[in-house]
C-alpha atoms as a PDB file:
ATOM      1  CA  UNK A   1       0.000   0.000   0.000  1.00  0.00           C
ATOM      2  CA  UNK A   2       2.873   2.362   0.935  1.00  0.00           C
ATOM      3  CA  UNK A   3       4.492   1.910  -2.550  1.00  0.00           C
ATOM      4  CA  UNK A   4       1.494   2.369  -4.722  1.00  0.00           C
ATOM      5  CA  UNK A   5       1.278   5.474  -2.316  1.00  0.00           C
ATOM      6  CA  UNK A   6       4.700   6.342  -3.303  1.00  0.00           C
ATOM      7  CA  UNK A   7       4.888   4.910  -6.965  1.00  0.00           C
ATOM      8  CA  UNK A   8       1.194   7.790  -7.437  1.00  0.00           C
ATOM      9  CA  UNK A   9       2.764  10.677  -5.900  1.00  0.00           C
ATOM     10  CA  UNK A  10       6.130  10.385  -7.717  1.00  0.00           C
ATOM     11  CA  UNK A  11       4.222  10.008 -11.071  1.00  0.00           C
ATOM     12  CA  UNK A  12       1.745  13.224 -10.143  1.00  0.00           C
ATOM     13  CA  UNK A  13       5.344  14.992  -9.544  1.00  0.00           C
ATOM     14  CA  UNK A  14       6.573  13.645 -12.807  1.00  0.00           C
ATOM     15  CA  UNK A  15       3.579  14.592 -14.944  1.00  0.00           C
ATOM     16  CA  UNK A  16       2.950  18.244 -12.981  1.00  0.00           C
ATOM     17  CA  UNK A  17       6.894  19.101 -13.473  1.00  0.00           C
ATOM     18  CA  UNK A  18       6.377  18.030 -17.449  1.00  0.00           C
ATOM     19  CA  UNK A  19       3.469  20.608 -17.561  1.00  0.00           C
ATOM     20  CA  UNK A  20       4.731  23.249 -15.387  1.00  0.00           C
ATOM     21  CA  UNK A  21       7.861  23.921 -17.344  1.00  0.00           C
ATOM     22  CA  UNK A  22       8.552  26.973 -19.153  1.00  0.00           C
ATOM     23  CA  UNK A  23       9.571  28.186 -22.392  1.00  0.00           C
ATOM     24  CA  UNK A  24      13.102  26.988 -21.835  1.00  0.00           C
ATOM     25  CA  UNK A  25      12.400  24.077 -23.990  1.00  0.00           C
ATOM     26  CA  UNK A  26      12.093  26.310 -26.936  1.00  0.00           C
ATOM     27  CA  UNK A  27      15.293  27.416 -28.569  1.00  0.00           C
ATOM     28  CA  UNK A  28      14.522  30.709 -30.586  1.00  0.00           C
ATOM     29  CA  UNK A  29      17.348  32.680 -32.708  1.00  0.00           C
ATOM     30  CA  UNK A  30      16.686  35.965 -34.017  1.00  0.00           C
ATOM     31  CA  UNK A  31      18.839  38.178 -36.606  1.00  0.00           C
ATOM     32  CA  UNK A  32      18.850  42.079 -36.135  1.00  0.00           C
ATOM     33  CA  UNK A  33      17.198  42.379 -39.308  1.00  0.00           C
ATOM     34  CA  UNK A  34      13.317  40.284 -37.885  1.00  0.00           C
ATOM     35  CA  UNK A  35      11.070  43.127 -38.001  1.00  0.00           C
ATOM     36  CA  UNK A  36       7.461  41.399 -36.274  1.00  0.00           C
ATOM     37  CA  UNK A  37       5.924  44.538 -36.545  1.00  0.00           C
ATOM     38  CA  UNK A  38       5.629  43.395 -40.520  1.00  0.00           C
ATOM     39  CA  UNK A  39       2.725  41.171 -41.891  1.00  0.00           C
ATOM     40  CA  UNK A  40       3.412  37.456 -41.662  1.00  0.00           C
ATOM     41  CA  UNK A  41       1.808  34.284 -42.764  1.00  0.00           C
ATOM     42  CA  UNK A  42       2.537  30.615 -41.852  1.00  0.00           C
ATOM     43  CA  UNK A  43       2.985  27.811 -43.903  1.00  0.00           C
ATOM     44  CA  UNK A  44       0.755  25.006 -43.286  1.00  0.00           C
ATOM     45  CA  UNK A  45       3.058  21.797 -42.961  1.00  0.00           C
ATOM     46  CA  UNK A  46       2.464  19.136 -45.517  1.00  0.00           C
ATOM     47  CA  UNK A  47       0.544  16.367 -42.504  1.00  0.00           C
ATOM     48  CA  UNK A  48      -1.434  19.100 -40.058  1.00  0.00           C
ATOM     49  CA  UNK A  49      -3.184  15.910 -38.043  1.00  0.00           C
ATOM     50  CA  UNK A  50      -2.937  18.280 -34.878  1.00  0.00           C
ATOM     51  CA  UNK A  51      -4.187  21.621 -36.844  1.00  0.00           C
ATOM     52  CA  UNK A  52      -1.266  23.447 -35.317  1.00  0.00           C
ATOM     53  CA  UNK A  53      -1.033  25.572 -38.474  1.00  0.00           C
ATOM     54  CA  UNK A  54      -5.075  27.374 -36.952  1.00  0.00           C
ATOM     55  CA  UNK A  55      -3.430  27.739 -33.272  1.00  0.00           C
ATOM     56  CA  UNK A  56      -0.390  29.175 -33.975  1.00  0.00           C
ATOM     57  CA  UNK A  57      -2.081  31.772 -36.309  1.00  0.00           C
ATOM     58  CA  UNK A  58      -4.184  32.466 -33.610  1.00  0.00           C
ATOM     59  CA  UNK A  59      -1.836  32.531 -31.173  1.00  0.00           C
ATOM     60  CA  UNK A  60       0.053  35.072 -33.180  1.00  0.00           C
ATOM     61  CA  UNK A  61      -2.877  37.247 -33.558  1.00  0.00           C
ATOM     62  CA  UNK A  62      -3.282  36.979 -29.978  1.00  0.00           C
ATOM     63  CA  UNK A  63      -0.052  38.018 -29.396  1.00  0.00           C
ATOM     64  CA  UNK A  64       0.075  40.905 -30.989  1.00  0.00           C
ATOM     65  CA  UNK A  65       1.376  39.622 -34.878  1.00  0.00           C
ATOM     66  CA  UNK A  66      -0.182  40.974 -37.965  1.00  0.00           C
ATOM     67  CA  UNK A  67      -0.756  37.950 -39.277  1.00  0.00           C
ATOM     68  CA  UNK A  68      -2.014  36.966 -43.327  1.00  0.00           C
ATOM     69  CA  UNK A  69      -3.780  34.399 -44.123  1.00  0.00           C
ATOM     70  CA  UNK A  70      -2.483  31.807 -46.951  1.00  0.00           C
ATOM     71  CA  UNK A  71      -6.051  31.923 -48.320  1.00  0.00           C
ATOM     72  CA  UNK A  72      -5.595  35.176 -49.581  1.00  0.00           C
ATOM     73  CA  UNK A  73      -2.474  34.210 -51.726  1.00  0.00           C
ATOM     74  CA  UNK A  74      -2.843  34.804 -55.390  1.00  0.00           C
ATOM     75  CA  UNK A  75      -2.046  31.533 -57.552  1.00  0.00           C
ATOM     76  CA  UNK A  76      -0.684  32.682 -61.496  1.00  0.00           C
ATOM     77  CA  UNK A  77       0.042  30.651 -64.069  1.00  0.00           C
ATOM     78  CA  UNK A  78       3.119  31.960 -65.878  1.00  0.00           C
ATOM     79  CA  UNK A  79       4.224  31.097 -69.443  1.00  0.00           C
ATOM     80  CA  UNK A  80       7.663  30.830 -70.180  1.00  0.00           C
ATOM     81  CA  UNK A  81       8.590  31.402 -73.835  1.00  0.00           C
ATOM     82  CA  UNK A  82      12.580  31.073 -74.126  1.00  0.00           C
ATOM     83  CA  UNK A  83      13.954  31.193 -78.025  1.00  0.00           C
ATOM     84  CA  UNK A  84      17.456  30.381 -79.062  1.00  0.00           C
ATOM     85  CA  UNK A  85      18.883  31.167 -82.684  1.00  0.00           C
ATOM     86  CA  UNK A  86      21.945  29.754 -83.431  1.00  0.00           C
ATOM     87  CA  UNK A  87      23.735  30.056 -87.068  1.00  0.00           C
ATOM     88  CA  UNK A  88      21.274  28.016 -89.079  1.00  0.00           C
ATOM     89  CA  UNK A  89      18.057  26.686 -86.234  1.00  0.00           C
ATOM     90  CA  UNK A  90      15.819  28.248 -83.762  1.00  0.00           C
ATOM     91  CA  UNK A  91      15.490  26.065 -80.795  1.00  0.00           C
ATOM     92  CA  UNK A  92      11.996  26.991 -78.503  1.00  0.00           C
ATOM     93  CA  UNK A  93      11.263  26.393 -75.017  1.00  0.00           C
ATOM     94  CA  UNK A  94       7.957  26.934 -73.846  1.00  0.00           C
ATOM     95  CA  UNK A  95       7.000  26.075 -70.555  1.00  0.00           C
ATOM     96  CA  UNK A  96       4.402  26.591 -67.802  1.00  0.00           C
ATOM     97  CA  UNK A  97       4.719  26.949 -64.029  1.00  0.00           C
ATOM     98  CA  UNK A  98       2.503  27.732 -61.503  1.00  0.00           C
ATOM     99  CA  UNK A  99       3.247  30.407 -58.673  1.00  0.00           C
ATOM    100  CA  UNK A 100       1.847  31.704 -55.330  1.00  0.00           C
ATOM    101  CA  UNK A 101       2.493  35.312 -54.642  1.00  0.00           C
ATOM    102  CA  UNK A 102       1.645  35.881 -50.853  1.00  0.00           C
ATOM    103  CA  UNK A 103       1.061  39.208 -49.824  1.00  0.00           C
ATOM    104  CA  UNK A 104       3.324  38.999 -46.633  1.00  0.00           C
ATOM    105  CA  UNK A 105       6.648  40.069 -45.670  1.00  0.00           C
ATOM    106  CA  UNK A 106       7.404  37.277 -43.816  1.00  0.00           C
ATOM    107  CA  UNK A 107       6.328  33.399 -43.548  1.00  0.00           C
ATOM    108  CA  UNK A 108       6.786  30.799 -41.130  1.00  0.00           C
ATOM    109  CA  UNK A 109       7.412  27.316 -42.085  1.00  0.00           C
ATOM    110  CA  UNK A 110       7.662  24.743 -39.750  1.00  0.00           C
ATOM    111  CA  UNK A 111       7.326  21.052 -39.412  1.00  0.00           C
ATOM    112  CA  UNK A 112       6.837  18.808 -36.753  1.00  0.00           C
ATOM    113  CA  UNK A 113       6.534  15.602 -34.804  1.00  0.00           C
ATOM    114  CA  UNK A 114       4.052  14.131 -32.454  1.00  0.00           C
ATOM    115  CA  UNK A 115       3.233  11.559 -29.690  1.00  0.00           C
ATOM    116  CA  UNK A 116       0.660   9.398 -31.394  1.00  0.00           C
ATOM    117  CA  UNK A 117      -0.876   8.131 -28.361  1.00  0.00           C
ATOM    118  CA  UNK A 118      -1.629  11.631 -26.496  1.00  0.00           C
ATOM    119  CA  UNK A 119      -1.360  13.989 -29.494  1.00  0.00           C
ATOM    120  CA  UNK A 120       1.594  15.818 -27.649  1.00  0.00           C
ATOM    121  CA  UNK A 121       3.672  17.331 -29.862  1.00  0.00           C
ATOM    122  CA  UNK A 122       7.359  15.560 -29.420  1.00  0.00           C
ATOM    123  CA  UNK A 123       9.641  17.746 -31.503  1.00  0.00           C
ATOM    124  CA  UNK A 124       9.149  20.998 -33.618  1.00  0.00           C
ATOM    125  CA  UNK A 125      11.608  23.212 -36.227  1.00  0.00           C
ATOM    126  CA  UNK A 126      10.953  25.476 -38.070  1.00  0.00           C
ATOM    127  CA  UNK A 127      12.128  29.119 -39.438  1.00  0.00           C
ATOM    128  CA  UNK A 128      10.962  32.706 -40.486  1.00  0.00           C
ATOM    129  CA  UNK A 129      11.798  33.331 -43.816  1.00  0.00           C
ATOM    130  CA  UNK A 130      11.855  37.081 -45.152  1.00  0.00           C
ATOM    131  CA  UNK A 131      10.004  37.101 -48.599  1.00  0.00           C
ATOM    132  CA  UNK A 132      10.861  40.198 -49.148  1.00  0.00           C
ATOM    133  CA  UNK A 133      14.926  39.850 -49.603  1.00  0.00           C
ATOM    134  CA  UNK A 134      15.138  37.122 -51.451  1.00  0.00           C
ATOM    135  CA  UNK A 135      14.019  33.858 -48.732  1.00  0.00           C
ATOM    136  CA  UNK A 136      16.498  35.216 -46.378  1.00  0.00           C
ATOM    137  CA  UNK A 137      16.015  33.629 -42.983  1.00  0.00           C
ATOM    138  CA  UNK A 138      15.666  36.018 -40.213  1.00  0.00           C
ATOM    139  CA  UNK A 139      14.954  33.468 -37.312  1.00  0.00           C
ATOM    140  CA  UNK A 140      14.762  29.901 -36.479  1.00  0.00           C
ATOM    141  CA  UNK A 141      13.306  27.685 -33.561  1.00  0.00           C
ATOM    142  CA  UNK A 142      13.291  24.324 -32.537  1.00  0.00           C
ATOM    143  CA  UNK A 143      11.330  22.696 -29.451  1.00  0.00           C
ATOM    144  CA  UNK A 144      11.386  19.201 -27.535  1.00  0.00           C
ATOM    145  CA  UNK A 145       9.262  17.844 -24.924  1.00  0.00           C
ATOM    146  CA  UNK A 146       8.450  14.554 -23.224  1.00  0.00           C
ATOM    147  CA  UNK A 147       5.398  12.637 -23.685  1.00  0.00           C
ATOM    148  CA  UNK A 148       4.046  13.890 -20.873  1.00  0.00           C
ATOM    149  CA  UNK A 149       4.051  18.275 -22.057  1.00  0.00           C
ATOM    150  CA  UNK A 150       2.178  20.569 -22.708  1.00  0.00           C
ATOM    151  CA  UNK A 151      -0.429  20.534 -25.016  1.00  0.00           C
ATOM    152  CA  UNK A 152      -0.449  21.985 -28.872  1.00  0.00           C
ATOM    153  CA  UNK A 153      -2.709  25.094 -27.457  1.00  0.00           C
ATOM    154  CA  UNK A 154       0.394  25.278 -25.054  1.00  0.00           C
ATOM    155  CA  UNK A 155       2.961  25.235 -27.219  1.00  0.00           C
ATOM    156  CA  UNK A 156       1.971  27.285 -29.847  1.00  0.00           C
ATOM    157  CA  UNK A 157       0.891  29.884 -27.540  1.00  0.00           C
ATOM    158  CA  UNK A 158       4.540  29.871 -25.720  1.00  0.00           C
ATOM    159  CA  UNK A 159       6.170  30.144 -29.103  1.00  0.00           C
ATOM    160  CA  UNK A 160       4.157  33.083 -30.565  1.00  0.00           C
ATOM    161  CA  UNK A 161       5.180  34.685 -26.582  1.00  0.00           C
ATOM    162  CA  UNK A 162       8.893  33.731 -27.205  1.00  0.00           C
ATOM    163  CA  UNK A 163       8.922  35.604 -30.678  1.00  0.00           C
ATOM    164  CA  UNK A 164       7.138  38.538 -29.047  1.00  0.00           C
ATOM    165  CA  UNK A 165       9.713  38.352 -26.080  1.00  0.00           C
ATOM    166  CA  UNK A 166      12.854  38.781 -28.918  1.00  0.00           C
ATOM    167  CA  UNK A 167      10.506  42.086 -30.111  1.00  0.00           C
ATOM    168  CA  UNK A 168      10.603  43.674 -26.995  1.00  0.00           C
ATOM    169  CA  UNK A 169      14.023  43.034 -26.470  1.00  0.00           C
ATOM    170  CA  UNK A 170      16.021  44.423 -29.906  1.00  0.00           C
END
């Protein structure tokens, strides 16, 4: 009786002390030239099964963010018409591609990994990339936890704070 009394209380420490940790976890690099007073827009990863793509936007918004949505993107279809004349031929290339012009300065992309059993996000990375001169990447993050962390609504919450926190402090 006194070790299943034991055994519970260790495993309540273990599981509280897995929630109650803070943003430590997250490791968050920012160049001088982030600007998050600009409009940004995040990527939805190619498998969303946890819809963290929704909660960070929101969380962003939340938080302060002027945030775009990828729904307002403009899709074109561009035709590419490339001639070549040499002495005695003419050699044509035509070709088709499609593009998405986002009306954002910035755009998150981010991928990540997640315990299948509680839906606890395991592992994240991703990066801020700065449309504007040429895909530069202005900041990065990555993020582990145990099986036993805090929840997507958590997470995403503490990284749109963490980004806010390197605002405040340029």
């Amino acid at each position: 009786m006194k070790f299943l009394f034991l055994s519970t209380i260790f495993l309540l420490g273990f599981v509280y002390n897995g929630n109650s940790q803070s943003n430590k976890k997250f490791r968050i690099f920012c160049r001088e030239e982030f600007n998050p007073e600009a409009s940004i827009c995040v990527e939805k990863p190619e498998y969303d099964e946890l819809l963290a793509t929704d909660i960070l936007k929101n969380n962003l918004v939340m938080n302060g963010f002027k945030v775009i949505s990828e729904r307002v993107a403009k899709e074109r279809v561009e035709l590419i018409n490339k001639g070549q004349i040499s002495d005695s031929t003419f050699g044509q290339k035509i070709s088709s591609e499609k593009t998405k012009y986002i009306n954002s300065v910035y755009i998150i992309t981010y991928s990540y990994k997640y315990y299948f059993n509680s839906g606890v996000i395991s592992e994240m990375n991703g990066q801020v990339v700065d449309l504007v001169n040429d895909g530069e990447i202005v900041a990065t993050f990555s993020f582990k936890q145990s099986p036993f962390g805090k929840n997507t609504q958590k997470v995403m919450n503490e990284l749109a704070e963490a980004l806010k926190e390197k605002r405040k402090s340029k």
